[in-house]
N, C-alpha and C. Protein backbone atom coordinates (compact mmCIF):
# COMPACT_ATOMS: atom_id res chain seq x y z
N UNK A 1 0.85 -1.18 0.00
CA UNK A 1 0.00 0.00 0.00
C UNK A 1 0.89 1.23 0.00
N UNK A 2 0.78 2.06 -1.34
CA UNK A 2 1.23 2.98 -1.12
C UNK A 2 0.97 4.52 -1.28
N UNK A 3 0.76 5.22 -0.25
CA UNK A 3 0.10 6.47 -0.51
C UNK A 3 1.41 7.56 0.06
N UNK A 4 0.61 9.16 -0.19
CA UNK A 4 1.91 10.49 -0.14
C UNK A 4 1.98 10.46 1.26
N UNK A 5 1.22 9.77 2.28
CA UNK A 5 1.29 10.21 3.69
C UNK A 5 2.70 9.48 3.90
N UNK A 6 3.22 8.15 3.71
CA UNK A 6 4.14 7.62 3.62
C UNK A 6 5.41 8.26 3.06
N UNK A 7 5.15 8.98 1.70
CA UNK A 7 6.62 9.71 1.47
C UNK A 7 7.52 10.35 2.85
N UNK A 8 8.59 10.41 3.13
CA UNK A 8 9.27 11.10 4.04
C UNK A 8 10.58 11.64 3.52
N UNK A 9 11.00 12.48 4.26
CA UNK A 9 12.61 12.86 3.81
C UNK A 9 12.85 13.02 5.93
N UNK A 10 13.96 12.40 5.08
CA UNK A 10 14.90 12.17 6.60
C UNK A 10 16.08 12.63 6.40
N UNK A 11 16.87 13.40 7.52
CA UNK A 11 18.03 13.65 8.00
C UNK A 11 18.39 13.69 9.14
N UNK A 12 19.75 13.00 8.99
CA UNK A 12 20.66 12.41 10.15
C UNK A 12 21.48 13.66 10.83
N UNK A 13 21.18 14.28 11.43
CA UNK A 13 22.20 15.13 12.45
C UNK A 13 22.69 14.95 13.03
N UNK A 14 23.85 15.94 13.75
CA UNK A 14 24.50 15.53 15.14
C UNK A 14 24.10 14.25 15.65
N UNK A 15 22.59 15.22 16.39
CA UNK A 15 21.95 14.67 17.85
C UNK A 15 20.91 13.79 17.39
N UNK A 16 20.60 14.21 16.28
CA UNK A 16 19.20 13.36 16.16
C UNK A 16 19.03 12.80 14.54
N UNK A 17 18.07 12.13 14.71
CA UNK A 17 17.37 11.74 13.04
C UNK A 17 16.22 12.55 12.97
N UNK A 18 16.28 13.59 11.76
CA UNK A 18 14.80 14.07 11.36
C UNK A 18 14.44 13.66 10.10
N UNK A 19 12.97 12.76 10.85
CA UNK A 19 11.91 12.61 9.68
C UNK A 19 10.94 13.60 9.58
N UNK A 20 10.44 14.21 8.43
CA UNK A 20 9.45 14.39 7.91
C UNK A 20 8.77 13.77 7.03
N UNK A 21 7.20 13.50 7.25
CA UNK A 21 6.23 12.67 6.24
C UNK A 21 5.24 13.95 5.74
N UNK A 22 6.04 14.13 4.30
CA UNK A 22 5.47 15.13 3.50
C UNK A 22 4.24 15.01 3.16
N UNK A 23 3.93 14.14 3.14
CA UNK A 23 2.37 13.49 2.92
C UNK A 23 1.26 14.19 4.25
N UNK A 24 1.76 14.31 5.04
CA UNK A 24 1.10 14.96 6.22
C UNK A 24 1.42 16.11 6.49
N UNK A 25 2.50 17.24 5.66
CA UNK A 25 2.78 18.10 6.09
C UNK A 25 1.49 19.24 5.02
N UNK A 26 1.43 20.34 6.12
CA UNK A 26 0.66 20.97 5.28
C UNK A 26 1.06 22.64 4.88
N UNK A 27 2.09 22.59 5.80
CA UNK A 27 2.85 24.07 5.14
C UNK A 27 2.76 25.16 6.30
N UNK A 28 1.80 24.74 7.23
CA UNK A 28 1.43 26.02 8.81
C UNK A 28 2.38 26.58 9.01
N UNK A 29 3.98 25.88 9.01
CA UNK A 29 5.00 26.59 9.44
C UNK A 29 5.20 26.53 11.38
N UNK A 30 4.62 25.86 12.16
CA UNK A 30 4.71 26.18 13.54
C UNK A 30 6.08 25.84 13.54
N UNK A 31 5.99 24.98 13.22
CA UNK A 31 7.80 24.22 13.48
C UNK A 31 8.54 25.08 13.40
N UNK A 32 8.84 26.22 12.37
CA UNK A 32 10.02 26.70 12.31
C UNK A 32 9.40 27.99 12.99
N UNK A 33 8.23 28.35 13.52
CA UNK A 33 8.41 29.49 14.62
C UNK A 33 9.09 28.92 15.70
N UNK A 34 8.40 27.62 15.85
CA UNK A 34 9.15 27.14 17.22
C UNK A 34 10.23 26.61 17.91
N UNK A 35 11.16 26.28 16.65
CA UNK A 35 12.25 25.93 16.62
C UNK A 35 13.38 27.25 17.47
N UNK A 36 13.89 26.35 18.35
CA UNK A 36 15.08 27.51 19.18
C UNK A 36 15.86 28.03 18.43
N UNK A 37 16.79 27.04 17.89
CA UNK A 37 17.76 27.27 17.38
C UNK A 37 17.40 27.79 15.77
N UNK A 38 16.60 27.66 15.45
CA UNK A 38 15.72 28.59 13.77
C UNK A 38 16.86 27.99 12.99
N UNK A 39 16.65 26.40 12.80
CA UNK A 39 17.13 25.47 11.90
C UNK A 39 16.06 24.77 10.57
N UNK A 40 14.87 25.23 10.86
CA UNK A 40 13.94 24.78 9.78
C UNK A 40 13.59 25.63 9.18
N UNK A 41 13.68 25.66 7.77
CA UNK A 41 13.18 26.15 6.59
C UNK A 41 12.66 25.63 5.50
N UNK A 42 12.10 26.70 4.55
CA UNK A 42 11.10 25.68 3.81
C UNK A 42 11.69 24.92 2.56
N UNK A 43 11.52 23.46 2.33
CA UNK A 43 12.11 22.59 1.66
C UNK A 43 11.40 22.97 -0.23
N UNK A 44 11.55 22.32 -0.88
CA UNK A 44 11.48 22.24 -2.48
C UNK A 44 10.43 21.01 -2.51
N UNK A 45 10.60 20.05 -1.42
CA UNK A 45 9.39 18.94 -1.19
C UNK A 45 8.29 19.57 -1.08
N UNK A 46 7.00 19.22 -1.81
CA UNK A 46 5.57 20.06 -1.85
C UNK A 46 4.54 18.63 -0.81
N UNK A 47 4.13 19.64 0.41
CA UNK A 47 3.29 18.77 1.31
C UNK A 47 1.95 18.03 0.76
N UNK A 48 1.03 18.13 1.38
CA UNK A 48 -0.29 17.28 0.87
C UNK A 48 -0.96 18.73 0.61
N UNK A 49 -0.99 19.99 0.71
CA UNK A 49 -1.95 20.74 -0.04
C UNK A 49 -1.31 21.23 -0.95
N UNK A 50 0.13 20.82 -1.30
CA UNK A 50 0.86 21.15 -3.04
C UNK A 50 1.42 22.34 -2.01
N UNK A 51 1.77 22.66 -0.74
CA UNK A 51 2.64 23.86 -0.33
C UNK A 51 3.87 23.07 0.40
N UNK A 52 4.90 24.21 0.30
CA UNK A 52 6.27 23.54 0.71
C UNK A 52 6.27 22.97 2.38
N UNK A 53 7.13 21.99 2.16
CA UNK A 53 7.31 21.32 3.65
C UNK A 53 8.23 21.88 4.11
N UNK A 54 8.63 21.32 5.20
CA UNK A 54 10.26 21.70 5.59
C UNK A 54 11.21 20.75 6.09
N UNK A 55 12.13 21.79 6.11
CA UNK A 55 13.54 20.68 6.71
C UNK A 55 14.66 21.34 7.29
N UNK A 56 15.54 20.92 7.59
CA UNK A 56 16.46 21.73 8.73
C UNK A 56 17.63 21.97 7.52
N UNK A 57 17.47 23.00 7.51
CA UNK A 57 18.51 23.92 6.51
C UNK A 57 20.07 23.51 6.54
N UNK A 58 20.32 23.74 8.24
CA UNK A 58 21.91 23.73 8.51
C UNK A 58 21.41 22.21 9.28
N UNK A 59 21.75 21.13 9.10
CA UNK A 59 21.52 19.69 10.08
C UNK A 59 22.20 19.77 11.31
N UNK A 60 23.58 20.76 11.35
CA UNK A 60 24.01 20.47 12.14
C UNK A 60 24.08 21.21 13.36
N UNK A 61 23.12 22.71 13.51
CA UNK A 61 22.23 23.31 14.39
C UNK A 61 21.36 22.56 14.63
N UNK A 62 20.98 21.16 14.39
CA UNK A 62 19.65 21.15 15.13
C UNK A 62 19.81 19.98 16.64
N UNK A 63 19.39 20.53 17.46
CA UNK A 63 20.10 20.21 18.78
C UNK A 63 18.84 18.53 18.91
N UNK A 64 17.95 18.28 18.52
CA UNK A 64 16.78 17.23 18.99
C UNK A 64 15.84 17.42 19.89
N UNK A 65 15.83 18.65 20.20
CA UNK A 65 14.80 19.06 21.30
C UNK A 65 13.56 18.68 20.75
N UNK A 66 13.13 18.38 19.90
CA UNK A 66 12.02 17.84 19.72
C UNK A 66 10.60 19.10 19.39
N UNK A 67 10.82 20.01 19.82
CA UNK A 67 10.22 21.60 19.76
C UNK A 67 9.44 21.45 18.43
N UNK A 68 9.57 21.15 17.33
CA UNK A 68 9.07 21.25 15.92
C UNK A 68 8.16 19.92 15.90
N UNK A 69 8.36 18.83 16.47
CA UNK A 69 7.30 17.54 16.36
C UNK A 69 6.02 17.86 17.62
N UNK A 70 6.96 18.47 18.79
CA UNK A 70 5.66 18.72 19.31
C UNK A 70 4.43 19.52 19.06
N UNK A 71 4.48 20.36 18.35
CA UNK A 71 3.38 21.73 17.79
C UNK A 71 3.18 21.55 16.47
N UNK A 72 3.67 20.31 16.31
CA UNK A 72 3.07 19.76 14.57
C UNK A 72 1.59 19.33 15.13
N UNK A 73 1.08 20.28 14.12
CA UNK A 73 -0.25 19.66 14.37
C UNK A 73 -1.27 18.25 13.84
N UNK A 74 -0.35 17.77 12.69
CA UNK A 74 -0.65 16.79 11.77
C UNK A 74 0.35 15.81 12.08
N UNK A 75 1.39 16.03 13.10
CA UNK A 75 2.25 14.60 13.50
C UNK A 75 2.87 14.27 11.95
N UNK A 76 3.48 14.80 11.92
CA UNK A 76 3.92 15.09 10.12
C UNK A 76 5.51 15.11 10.41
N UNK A 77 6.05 15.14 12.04
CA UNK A 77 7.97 15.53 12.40
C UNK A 77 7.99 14.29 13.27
N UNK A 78 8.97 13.34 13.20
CA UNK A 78 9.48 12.74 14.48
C UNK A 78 11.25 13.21 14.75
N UNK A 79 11.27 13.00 15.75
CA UNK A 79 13.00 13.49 16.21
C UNK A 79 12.94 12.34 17.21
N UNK A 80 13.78 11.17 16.67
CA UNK A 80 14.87 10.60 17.36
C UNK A 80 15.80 11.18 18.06
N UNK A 81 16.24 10.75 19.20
CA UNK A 81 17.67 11.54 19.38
C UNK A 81 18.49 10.25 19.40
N UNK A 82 19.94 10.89 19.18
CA UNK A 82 20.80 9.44 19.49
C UNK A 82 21.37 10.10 20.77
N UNK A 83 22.08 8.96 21.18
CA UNK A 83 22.99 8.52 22.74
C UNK A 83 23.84 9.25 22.57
């Protein structure tokens, strides 16, 4: 089964793994208000209403605080952190 909610783009940082599932993203932008360190910007990947997703510009500002998955409102960010 394969549908756009499934597409993702992932990157490996420092601290963490960021997924995004573009398929669920819809473009609101909270993430990158809420982001501390103002490591997310908007990607060239087009979400589920055809508007840009995002992704962490510099990978290696982004600390894993998790700040951008929590205020996703569509659960569209996960942040792993590693050890």
């Amino acid at each position: 089964m394969t549908t756009s909610a499934y597409k993702m783009l992932q990157v490996d940082t420092k601290k963490a793994v960021f997924t995004l599932f573009t398929g669920l993203c819809k473009g609101c932008g909270l993430c990158t208000q809420k982001c501390p360190v103002k490591t997310l910007d908007w990607s060239e990947t087009l979400g589920v209403y055809g508007t840009p997703a995002v992704q962490p510009k510099n990978a290696d500002d982004c600390t894993g605080c998790g700040m951008c998955a929590m205020v996703c409102p569509d659960c569209a960010i996960t942040i792993e952190r590693k050890k």
